[in-house]
Structures are given as C-alpha cells and as structure tokens.
C-alpha atoms as a PDB file:
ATOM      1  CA  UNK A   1       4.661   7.050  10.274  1.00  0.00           C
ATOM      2  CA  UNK A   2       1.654   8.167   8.294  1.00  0.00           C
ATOM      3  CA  UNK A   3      -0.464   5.972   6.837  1.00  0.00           C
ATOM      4  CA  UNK A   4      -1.848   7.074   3.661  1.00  0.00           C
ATOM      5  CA  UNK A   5      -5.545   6.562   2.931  1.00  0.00           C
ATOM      6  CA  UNK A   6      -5.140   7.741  -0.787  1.00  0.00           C
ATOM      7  CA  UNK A   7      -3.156   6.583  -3.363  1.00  0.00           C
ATOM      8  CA  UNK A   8      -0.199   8.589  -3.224  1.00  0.00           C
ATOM      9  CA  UNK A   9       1.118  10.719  -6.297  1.00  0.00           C
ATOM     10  CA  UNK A  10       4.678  11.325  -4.743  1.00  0.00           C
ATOM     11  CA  UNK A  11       6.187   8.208  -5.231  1.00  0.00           C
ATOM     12  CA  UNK A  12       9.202   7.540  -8.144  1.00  0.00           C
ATOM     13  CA  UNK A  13       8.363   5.303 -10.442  1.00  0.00           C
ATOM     14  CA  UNK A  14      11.667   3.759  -8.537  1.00  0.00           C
ATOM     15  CA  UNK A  15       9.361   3.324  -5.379  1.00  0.00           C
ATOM     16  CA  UNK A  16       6.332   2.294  -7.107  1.00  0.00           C
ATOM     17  CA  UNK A  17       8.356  -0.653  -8.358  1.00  0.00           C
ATOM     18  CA  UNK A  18       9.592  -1.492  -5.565  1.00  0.00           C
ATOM     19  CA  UNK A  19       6.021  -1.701  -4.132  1.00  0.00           C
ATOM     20  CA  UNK A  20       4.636  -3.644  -6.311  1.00  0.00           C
ATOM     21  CA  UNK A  21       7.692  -5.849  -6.135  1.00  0.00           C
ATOM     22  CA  UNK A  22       6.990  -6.472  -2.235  1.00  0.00           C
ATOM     23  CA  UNK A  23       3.417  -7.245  -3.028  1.00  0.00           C
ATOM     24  CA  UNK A  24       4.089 -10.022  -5.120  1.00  0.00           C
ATOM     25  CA  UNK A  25       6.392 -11.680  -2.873  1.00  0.00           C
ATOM     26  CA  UNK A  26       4.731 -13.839  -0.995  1.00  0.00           C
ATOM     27  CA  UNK A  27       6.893 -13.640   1.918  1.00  0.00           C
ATOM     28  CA  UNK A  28       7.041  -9.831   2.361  1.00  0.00           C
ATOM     29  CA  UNK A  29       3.831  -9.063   4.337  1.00  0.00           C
ATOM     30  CA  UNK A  30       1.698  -6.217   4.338  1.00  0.00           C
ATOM     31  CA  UNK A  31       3.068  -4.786   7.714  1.00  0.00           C
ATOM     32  CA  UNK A  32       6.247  -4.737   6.077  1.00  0.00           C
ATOM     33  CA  UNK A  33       5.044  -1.982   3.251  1.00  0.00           C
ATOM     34  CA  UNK A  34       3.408  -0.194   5.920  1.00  0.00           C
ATOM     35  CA  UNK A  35       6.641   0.080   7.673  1.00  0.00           C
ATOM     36  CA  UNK A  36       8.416   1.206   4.508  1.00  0.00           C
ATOM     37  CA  UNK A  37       6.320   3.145   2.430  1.00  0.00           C
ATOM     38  CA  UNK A  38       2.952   4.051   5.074  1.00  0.00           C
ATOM     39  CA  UNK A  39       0.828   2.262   2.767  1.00  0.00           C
ATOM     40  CA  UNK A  40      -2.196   0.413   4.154  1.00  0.00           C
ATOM     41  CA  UNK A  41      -3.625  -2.401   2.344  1.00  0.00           C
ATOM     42  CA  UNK A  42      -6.633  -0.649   1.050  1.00  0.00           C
ATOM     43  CA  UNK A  43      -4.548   2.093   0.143  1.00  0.00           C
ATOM     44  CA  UNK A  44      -1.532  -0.845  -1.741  1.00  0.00           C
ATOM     45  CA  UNK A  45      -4.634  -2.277  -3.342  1.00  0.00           C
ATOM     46  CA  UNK A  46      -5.755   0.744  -5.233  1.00  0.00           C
ATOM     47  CA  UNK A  47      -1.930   1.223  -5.744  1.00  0.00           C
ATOM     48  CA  UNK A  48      -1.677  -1.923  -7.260  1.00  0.00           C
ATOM     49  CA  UNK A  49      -5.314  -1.239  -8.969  1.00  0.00           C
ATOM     50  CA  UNK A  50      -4.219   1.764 -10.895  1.00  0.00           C
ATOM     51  CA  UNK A  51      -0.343   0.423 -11.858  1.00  0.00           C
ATOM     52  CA  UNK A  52      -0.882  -2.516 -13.452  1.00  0.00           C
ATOM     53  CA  UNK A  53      -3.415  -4.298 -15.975  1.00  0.00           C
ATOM     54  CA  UNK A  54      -6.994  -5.185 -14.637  1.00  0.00           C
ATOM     55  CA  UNK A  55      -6.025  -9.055 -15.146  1.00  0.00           C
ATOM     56  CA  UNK A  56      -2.827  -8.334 -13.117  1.00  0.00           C
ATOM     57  CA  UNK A  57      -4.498  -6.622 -10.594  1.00  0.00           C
ATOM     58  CA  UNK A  58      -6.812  -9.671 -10.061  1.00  0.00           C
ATOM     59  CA  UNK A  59      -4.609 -12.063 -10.220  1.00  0.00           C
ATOM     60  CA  UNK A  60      -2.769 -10.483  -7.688  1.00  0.00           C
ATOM     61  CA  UNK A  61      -5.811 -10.067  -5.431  1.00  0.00           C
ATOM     62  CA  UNK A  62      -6.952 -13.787  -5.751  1.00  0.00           C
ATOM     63  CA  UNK A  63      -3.326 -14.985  -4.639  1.00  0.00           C
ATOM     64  CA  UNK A  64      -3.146 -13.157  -1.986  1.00  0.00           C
ATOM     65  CA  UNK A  65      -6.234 -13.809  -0.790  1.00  0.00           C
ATOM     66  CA  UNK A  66      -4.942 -17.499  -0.637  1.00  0.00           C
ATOM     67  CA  UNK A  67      -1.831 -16.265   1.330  1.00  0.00           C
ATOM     68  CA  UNK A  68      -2.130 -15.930   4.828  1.00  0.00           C
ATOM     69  CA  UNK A  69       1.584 -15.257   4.817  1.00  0.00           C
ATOM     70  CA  UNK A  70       1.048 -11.889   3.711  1.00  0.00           C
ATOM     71  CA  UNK A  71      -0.789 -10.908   7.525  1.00  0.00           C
ATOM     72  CA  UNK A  72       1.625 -11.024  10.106  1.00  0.00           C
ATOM     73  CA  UNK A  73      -0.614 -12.258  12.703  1.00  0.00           C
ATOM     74  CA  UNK A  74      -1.810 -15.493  10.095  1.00  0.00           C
ATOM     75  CA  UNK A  75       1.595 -16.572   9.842  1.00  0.00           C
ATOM     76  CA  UNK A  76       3.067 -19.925  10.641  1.00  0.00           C
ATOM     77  CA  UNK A  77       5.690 -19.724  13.411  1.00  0.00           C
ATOM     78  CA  UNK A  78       7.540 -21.798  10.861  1.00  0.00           C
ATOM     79  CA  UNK A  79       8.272 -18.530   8.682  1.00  0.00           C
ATOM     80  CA  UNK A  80      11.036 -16.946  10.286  1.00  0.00           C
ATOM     81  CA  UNK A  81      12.106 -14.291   7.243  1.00  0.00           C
ATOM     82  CA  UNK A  82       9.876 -11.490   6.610  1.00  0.00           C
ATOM     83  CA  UNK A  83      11.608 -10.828   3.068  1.00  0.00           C
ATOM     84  CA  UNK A  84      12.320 -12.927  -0.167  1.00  0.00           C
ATOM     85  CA  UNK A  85      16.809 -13.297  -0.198  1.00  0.00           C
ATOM     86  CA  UNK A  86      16.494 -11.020  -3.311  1.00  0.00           C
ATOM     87  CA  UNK A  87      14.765  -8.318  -1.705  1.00  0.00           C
ATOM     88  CA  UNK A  88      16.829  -6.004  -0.787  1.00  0.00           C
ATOM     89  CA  UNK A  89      18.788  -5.366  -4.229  1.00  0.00           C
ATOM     90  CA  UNK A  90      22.303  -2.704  -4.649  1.00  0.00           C
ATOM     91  CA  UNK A  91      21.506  -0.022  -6.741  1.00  0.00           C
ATOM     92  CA  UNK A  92      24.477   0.375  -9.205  1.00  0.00           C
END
C-alpha cells in the first residue's frame, strides 16, 4: 500500500467519515487506518486538522495523546480487538 504524505483530495466524504470515525475510537489504532486507507499519522492528523473545528481537532489530539491504545506496539496484551463492535456498519 501507499502511504500518503499529503492530505489526500480523493477521498468521499463517505471515506472521510469513516476516518475520522476510526480516529475517535479509541480502540481502532493507527496501524489499522494505515491498513485501510494508507494514511500515516502525520498525514490522519492534518486530515483530521482540516475536517473538523480547531477545538475538535485539539481535543482529539490531547486524547490521543493519553491513549497508548491507539499504537499497536503500546498496547496492553489485555486488548485483544483492534475495532470498536460498531465498527464495521451495513450500508443500506
């Protein structure tokens, strides 16, 4: 897969949901939207940066900065889902 080192401009607004979605959830980690959409975490942060509101953005940033569940590798062996239950949602 390619990883992206810009923020890319050919993703739905369908997919750029769905990004942001898996960045919020604190059990999704970053390798995970690397694996799905070859987005980086500089490249999800100035994702995140330019789709939602500055406050957003920083609130996002400060949580998961207190998350180490979001790296793979700083994950408790306890975790043993990658994905919140509701993640993977049937489009109707």
């Amino acid at each position: 897969f390619l990883v992206m080192s810009e923020a890319p401009s050919n993703f739905t607004e369908e997919d750029i949901s769905r990004i942001i979605e898996m960045a919020w959830e604190d059990r999704t980690p970053f390798e995970a939207i690397l694996h799905s959409y070859g987005l980086n975490e500089p490249t999800l942060m100035r994702l995140m940066q330019s789709n939602l509101k500055k406050s957003s953005y920083k609130l996002w940033r400060k949580r998961v900065k207190e998350k180490s569940i979001k790296h793979l590798k700083l994950r408790s062996k306890e975790v043993t889902r990658a994905y919140c239950p509701t993640q993977y949602k049937i489009s109707r």
